[in-house]
Structures are given as structure tokens and as C-alpha cells.
C-alpha atoms as a PDB file:
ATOM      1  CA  UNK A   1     154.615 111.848  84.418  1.00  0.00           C
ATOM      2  CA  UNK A   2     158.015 113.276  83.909  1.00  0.00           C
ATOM      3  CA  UNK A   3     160.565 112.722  86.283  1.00  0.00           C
ATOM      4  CA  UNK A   4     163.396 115.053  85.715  1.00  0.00           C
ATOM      5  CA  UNK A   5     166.401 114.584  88.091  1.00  0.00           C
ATOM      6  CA  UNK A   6     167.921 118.420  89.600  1.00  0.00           C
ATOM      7  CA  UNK A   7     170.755 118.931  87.594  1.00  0.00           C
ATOM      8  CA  UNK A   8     172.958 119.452  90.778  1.00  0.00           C
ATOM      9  CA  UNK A   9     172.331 115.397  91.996  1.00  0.00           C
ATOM     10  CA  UNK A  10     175.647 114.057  91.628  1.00  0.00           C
ATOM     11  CA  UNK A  11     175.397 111.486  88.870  1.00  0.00           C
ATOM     12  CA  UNK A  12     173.161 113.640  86.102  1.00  0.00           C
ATOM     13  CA  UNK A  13     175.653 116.564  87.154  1.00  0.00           C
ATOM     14  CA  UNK A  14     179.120 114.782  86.946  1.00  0.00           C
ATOM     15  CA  UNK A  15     177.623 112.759  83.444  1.00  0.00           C
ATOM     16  CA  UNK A  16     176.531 116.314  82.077  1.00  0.00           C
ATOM     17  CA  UNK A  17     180.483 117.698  83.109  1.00  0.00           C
ATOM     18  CA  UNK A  18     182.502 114.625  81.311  1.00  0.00           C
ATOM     19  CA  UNK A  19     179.822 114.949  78.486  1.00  0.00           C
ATOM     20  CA  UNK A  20     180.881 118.989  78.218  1.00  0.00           C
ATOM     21  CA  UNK A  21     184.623 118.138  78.446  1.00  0.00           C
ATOM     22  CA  UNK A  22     184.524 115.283  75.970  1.00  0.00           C
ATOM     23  CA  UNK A  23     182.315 117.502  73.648  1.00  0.00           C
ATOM     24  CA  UNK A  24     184.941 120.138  73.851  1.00  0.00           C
ATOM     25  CA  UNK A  25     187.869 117.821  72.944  1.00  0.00           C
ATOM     26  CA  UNK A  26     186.344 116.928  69.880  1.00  0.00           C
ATOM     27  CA  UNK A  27     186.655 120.529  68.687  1.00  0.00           C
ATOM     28  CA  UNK A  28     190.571 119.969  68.593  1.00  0.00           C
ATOM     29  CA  UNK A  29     190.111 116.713  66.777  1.00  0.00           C
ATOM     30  CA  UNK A  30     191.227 116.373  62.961  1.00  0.00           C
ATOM     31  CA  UNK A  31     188.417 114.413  61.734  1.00  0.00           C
ATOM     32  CA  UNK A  32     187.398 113.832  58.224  1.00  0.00           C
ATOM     33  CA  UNK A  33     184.464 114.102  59.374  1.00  0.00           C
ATOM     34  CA  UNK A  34     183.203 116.719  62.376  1.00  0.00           C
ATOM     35  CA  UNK A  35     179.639 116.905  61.457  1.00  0.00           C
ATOM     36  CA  UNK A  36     179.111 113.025  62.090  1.00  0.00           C
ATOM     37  CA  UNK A  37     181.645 113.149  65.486  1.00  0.00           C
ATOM     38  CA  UNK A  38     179.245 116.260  66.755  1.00  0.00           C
ATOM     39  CA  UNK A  39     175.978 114.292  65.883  1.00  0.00           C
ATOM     40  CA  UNK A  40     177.384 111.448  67.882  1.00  0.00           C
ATOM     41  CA  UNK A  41     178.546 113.701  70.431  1.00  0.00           C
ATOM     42  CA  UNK A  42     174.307 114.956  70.826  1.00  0.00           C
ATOM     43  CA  UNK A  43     172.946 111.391  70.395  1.00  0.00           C
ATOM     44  CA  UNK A  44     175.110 110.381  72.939  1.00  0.00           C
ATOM     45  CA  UNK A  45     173.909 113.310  75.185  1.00  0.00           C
ATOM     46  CA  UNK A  46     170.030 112.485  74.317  1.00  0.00           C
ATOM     47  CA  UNK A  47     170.400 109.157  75.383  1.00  0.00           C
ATOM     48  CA  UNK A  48     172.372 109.985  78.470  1.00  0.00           C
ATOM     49  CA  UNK A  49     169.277 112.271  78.911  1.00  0.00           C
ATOM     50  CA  UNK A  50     166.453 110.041  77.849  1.00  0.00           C
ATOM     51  CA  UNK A  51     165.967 108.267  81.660  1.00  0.00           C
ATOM     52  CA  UNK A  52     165.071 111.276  82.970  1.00  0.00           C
ATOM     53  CA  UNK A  53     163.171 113.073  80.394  1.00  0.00           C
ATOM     54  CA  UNK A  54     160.953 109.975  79.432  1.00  0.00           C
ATOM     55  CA  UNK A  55     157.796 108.400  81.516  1.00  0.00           C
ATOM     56  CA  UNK A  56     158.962 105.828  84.550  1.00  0.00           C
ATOM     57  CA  UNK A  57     156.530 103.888  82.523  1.00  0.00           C
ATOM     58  CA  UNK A  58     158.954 103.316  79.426  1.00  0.00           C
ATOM     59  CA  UNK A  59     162.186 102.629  81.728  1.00  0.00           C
ATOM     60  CA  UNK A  60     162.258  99.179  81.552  1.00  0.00           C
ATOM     61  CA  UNK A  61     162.773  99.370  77.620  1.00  0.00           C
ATOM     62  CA  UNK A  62     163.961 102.727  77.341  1.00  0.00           C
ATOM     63  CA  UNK A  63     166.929 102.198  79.338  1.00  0.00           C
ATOM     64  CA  UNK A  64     168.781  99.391  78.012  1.00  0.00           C
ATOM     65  CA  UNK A  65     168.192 101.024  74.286  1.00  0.00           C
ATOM     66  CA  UNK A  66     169.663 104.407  76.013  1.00  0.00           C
ATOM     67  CA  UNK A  67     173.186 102.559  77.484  1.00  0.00           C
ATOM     68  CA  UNK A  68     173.370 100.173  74.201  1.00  0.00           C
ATOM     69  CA  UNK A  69     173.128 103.796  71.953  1.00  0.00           C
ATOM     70  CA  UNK A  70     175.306 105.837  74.216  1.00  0.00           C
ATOM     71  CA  UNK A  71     178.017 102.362  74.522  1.00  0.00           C
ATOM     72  CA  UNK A  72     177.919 102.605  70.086  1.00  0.00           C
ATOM     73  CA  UNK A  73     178.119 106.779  69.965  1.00  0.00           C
ATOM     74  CA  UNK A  74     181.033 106.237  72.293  1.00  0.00           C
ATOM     75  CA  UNK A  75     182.822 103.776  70.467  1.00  0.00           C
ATOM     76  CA  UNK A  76     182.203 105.261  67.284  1.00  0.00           C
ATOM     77  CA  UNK A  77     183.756 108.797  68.796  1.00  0.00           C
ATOM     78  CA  UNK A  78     186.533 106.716  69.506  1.00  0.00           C
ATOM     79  CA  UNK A  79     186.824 105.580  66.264  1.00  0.00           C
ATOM     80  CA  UNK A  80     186.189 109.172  64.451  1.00  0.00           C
ATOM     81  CA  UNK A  81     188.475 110.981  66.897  1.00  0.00           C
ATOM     82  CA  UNK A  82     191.144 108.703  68.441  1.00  0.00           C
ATOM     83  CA  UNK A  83     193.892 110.902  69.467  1.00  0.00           C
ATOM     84  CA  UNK A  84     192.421 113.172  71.609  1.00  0.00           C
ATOM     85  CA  UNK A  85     192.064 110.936  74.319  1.00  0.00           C
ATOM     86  CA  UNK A  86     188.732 112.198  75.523  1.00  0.00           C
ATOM     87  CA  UNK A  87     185.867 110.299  73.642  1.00  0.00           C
ATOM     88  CA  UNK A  88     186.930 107.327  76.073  1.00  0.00           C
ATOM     89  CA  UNK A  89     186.122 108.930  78.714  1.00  0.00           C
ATOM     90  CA  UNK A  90     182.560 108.806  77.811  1.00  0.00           C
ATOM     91  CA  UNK A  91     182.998 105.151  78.529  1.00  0.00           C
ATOM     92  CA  UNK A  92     183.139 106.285  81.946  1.00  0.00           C
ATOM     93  CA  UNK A  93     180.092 107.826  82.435  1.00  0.00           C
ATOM     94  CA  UNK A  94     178.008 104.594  80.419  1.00  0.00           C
ATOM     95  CA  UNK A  95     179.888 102.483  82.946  1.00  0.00           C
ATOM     96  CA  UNK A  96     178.514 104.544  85.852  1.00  0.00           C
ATOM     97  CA  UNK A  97     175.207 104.163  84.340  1.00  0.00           C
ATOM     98  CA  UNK A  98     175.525 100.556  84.252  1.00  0.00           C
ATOM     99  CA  UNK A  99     176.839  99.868  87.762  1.00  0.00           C
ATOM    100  CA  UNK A 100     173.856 101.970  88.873  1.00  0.00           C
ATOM    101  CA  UNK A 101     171.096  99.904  86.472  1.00  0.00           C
ATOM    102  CA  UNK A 102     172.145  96.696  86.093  1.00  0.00           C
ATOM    103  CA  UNK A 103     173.508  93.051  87.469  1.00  0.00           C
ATOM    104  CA  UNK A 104     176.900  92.873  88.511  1.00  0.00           C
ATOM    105  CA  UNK A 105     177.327  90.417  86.415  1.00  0.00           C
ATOM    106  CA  UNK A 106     175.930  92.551  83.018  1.00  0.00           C
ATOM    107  CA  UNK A 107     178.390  95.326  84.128  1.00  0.00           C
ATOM    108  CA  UNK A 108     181.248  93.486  84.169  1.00  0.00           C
ATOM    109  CA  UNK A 109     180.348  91.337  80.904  1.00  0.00           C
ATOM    110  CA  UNK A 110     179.389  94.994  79.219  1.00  0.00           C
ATOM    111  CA  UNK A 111     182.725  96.540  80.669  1.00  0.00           C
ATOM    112  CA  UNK A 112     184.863  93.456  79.464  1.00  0.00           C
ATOM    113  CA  UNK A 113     183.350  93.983  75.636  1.00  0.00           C
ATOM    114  CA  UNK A 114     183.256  97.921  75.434  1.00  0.00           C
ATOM    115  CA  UNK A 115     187.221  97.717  76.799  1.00  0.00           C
ATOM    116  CA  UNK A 116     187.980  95.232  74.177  1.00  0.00           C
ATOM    117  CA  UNK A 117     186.472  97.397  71.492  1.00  0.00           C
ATOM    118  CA  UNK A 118     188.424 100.385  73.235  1.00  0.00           C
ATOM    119  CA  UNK A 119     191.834  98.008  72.443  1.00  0.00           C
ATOM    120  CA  UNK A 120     191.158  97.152  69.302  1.00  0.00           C
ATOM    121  CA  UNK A 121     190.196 100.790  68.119  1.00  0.00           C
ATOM    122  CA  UNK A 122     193.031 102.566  69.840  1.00  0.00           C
ATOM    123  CA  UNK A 123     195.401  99.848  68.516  1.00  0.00           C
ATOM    124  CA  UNK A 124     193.897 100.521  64.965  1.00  0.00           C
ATOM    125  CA  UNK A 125     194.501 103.909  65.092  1.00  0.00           C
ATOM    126  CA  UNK A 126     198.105 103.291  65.739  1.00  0.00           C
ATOM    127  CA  UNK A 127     198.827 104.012  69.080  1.00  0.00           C
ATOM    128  CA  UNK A 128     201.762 102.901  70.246  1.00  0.00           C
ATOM    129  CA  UNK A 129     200.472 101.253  73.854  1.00  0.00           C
ATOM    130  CA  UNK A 130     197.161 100.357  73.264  1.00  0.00           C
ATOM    131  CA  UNK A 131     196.712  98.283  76.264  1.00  0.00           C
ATOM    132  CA  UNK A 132     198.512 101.159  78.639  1.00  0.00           C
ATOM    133  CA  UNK A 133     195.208 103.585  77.743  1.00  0.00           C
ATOM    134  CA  UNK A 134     192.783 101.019  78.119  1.00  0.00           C
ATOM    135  CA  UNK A 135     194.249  99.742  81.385  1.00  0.00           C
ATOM    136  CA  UNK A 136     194.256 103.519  82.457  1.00  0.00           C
ATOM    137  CA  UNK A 137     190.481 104.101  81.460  1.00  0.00           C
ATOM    138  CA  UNK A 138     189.420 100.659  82.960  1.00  0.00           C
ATOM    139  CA  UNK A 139     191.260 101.959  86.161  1.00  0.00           C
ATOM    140  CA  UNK A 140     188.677 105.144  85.715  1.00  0.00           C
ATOM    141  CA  UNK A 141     185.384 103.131  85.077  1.00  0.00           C
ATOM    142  CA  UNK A 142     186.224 100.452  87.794  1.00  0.00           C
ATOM    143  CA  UNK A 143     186.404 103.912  90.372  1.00  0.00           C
ATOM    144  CA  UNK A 144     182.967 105.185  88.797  1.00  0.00           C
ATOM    145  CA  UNK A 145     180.973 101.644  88.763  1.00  0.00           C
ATOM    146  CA  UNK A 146     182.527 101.121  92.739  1.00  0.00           C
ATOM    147  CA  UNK A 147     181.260 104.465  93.401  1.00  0.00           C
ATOM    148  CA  UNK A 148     177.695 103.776  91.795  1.00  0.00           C
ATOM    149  CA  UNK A 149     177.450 100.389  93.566  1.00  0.00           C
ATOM    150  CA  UNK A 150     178.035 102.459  96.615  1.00  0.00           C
ATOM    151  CA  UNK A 151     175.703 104.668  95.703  1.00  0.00           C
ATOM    152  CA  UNK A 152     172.869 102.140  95.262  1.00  0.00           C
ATOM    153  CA  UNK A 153     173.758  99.948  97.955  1.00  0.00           C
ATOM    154  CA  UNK A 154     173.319 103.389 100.301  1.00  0.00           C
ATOM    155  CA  UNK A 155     170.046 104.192  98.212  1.00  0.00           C
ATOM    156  CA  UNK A 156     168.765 100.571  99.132  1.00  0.00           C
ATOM    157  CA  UNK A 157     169.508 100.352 102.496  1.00  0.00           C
ATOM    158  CA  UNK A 158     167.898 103.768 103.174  1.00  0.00           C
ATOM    159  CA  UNK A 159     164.946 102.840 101.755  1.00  0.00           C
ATOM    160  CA  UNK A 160     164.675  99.566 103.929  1.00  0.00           C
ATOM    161  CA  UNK A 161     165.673 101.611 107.112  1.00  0.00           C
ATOM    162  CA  UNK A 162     162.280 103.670 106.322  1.00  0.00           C
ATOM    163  CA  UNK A 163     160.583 100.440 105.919  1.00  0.00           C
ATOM    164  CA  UNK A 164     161.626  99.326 109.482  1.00  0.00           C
ATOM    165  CA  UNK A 165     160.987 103.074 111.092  1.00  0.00           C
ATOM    166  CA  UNK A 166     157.598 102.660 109.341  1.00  0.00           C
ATOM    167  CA  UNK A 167     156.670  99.074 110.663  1.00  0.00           C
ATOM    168  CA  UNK A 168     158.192 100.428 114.498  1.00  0.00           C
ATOM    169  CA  UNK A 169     156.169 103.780 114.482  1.00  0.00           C
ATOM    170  CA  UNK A 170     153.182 101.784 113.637  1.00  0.00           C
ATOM    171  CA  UNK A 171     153.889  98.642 116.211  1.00  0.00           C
ATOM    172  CA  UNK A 172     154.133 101.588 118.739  1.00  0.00           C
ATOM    173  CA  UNK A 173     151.375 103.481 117.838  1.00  0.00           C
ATOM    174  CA  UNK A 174     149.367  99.747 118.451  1.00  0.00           C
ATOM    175  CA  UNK A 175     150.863  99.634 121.698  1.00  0.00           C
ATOM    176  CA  UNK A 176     149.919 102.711 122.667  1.00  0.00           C
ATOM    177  CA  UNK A 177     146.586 101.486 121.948  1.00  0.00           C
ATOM    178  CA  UNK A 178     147.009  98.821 123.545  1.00  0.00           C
ATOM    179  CA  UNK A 179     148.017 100.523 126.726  1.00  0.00           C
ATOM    180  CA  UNK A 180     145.248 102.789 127.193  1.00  0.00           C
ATOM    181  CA  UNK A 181     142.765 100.410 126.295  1.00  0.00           C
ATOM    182  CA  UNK A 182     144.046  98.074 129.069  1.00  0.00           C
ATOM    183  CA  UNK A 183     143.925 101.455 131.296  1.00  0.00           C
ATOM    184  CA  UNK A 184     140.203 101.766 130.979  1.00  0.00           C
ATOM    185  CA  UNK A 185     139.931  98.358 131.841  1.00  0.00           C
END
């Protein structure tokens, strides 16, 4: 069964927006090579995609496969089109997606390696402060993963507040058994 997220819930929505923006930055780029930037650009919107188009059932492998190929079409955008300045912020979004998905401890180890990639790219290209831009887009995905931690931590605690309504609706509809069974006593 599909499970297709509305396109106005807030994550699919703001990932579809930076993806747009990003997209449209590339047109301004001086690439030797558009055609591969633009394929990168869709990949990287198929795989942002590919959660929510695919069977629940294929998640658990799906997922990881989606983040590792939207972490490598982000990089490589980089890469093709450094001087823009908005490939990274595709970085953004994956790091969203990460907070959201996986371990703490993943996110931060997957963060660490795509921001040292970000360095060394930007620094190849031969921008004069490197480490400023990274620092600047780590500021950036460190907002979005806090905000998706949020997120799930609200997400989990709602769904255990349901759990508890459920067990107390139940232990009073027993008591109210109870009662009017001792009544006819």
C-alpha cells in the first residue's frame, strides 16, 4: 500500500521548497556540464521522494539507499556547481531526513563526514574561506536536525499519550462494570 504524505505536512513541503530553490540556482551555474548537474538535481528529488512513494514494506532498505543517494547527488552538485552556493543547501534537507530516521549517534557521524566532504570540495574549488561556508551551513543543518528531533520526540510522545488514554478509557470502562455489577448484587 502506498503511503503518500500531503504535500502541505511540513517536512515533504519545506524538502520539496529547498529542492525548487536549489534546482533553480543551478540554472545560473557555469558548468561544463548542465545535463549531468540537472540529472543529479532529479535523482536527488526521486530519492527525496522514494519514502513516500514506495511500500512501508521496503522502508527498512529503501531508506538508507534513499539518504546515502541523495548525501552523493548532493555532494556531487557541490562539486559540478560550487559557486552558487545553493547545492549545499541540499545538505540541509538530507540532514533533516536523518535527524528524523536515524540514531543520534548516525546523524552526527553522517553530518561530521558529509561537512568534511563539503570542506574539502569548497576548498577545491578555490574558495577563499572554506571553513566560514561550511561553519555557516553546519549552523543551518544543526537548526533543521534540532527541529526534526523535536519533531519526533513530539510524534513519540503523542503516540504514548494515546496509549495511556487507551489503557484509562478501558480501566474505566471495567470499572464501570464493575460498579453496576456490584449494584445488582
Amino acid at each position: 500500500m502506498l503511503r503518500l504524505r500531503a504535500p502541505q505536512e511540513p517536512m515533504l513541503l519545506a524538502g520539496l521548497v529547498t529542492w525548487a530553490a536549489a534546482a533553480l540556482g543551478l540554472r545560473v551555474e557555469e558548468s561544463t556540464q548542465p545535463a549531468l548537474m540537472w540529472t543529479l538535481a532529479a535523482i536527488y528529488l526521486v530519492a527525496f521522494l522514494s519514502a513516500d512513494l514506495l511500500p512501508r514494506r521496503w522502508e527498512r532498505w529503501v531508506l538508507p539507499v534513499a539518504l546515502l543517494v541523495e548525501a552523493v547527488c548532493a555532494l556531487a552538485l557541490v562539486w559540478l556547481a560550487p559557486r552558487g552556493g545553493t547545492a549545499p543547501v541540499l545538505l540541509v534537507v538530507l540532514v533533516a531526513q536523518l535527524a528524523l530516521v536515524m540514531p543520534a549517534r548516525v546523524t552526527v557521524a553522517a553530518v561530521a563526514v558529509l561537512n568534511i566532504a563539503l570542506y574539502l570540495l569548497l576548498r577545491g574549488a578555490g574558495y577563499s574561506e572554506p571553513l566560514l561556508v561550511t561553519t555557516l551551513y553546519i549552523g543551518f543543518q544543526a537548526f533543521a536536525a534540532l527541529v526534526a528531533h523535536y519533531a519526533r520526540t513530539a510524534e513519540a510522545s503523542r503516540d504514548a499519550l494515546a496509549r495511556v488514554n487507551a489503557d484509562l478509557l478501558a480501566t474505566r470502562a471495567l470499572l464501570a462494570d464493575t460498579a453496576r455489577g456490584n449494584e445488582r448484587l
